[in-house]
Protein backbone atom coordinates (compact mmCIF):
# COMPACT_ATOMS: atom_id res chain seq x y z
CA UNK A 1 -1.61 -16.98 -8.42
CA UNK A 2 0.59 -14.31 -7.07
CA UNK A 3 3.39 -14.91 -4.70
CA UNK A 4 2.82 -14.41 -1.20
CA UNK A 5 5.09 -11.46 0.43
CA UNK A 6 5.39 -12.62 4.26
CA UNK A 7 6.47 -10.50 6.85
CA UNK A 8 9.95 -11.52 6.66
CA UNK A 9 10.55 -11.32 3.12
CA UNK A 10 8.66 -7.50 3.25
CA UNK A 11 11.25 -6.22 5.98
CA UNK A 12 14.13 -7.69 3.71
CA UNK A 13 12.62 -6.37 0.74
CA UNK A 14 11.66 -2.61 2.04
CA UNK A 15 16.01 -2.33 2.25
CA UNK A 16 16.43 -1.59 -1.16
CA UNK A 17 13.99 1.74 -1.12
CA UNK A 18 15.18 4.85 0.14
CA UNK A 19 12.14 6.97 -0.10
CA UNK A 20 8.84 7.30 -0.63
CA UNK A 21 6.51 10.39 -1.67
CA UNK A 22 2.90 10.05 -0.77
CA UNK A 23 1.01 13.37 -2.07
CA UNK A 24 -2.88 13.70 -1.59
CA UNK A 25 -5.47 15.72 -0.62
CA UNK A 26 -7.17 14.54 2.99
CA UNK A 27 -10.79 15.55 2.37
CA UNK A 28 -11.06 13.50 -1.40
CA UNK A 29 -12.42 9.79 -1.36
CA UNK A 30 -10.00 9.45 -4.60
CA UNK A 31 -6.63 9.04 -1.95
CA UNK A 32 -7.97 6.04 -0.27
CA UNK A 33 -5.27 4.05 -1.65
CA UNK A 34 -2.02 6.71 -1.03
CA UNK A 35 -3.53 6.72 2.98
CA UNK A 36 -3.50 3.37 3.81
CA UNK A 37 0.05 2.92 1.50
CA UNK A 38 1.15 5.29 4.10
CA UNK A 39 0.13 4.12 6.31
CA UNK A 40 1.58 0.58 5.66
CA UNK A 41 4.82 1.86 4.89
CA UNK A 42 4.83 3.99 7.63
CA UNK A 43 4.69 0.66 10.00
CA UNK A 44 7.25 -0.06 12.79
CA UNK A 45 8.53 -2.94 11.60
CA UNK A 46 9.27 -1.49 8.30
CA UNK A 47 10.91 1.77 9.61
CA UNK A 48 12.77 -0.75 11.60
CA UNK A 49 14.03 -2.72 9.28
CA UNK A 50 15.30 0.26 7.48
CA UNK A 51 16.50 3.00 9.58
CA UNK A 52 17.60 4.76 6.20
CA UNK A 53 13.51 4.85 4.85
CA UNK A 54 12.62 8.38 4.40
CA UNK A 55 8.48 8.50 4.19
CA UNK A 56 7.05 11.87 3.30
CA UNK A 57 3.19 13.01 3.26
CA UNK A 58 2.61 15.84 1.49
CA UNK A 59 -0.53 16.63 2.41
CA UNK A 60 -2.28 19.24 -0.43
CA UNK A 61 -5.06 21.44 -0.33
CA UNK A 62 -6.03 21.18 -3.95
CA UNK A 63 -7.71 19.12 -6.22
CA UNK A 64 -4.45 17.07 -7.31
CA UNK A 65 -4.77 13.49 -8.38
CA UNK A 66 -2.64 11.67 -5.54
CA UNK A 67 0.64 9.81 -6.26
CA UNK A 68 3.09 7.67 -4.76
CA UNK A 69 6.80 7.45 -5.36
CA UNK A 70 8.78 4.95 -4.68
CA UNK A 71 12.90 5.84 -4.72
CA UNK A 72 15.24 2.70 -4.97
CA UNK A 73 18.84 2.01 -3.88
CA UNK A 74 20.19 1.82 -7.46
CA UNK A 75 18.55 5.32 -8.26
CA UNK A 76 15.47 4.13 -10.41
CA UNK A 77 11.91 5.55 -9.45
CA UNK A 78 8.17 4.03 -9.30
CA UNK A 79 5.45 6.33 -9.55
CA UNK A 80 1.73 5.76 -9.28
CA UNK A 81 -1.43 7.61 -9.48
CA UNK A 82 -2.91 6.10 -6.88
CA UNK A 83 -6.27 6.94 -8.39
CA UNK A 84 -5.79 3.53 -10.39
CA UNK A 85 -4.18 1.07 -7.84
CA UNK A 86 -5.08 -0.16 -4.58
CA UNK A 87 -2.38 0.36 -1.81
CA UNK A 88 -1.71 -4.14 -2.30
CA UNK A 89 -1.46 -3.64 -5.79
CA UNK A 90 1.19 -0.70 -5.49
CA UNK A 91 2.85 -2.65 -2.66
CA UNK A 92 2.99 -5.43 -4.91
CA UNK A 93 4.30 -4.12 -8.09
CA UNK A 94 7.33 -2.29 -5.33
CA UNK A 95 7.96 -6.42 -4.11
CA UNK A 96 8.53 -7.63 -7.62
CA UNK A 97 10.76 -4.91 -8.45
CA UNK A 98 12.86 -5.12 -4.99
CA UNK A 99 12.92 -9.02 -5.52
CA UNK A 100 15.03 -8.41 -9.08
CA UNK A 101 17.42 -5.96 -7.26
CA UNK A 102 18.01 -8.00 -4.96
CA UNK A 103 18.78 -11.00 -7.25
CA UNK A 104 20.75 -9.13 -9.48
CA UNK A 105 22.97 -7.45 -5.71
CA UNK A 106 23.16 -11.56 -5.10
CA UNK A 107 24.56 -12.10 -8.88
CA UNK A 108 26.82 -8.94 -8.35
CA UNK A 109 28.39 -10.29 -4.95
CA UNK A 110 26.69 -6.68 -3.53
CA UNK A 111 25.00 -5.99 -0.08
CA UNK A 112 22.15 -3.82 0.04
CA UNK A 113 23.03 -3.05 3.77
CA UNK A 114 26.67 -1.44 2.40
CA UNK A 115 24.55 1.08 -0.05
């Protein structure tokens, strides 16, 4: 069984990404997933908890598969076609790779707040 993200852990987590790309066309039933991402993403609490988070919709007008990018702290990129995930399983593949950076900052003596 998967671990559990709670709130808390999710607003420490969302420090170590700097940006995300959500591209999709409005009017196709394939972007379900990249809207409510963006949505999520989008939320108060996790703007709050990073002030740096830049979220961008690009919204297109063709028939483009969507995609989501995630941009990290330490430069490294995740990016999905959105076509094949659900917005949890995105979110949750982003978790697991923000919960190793932020071992690995621990091991290194870093602080995610001082990148």
């Amino acid at each position: 069984m998967p671990q559990k993200i709670t709130k808390e852990m999710s607003s420490h987590l969302i420090k170590f990404v700097r940006k995300v790309d959500v591209s999709f066309n409005p009017f196709d039933m394939r972007t379900r997933s990249a809207r409510e991402l963006l949505r999520q993403v989008n939320s108060e609490r996790l703007l709050r908890s990073n002030p740096k988070l830049k979220v961008n919709a690009n919204i297109q007008a063709t028939s483009s598969a969507p995609a989501v990018k995630f941009t990290f702290v330490d430069g490294t990129d995740a990016t999905f076609d959105s076509r094949e995930y659900l917005a949890s399983e995105m979110l949750t593949d982003v978790w697991r790779k923000t919960m190793k950076m932020d071992d690995d900052f621990e091991l290194e003596g870093k602080n995610v707040d001082d990148m």
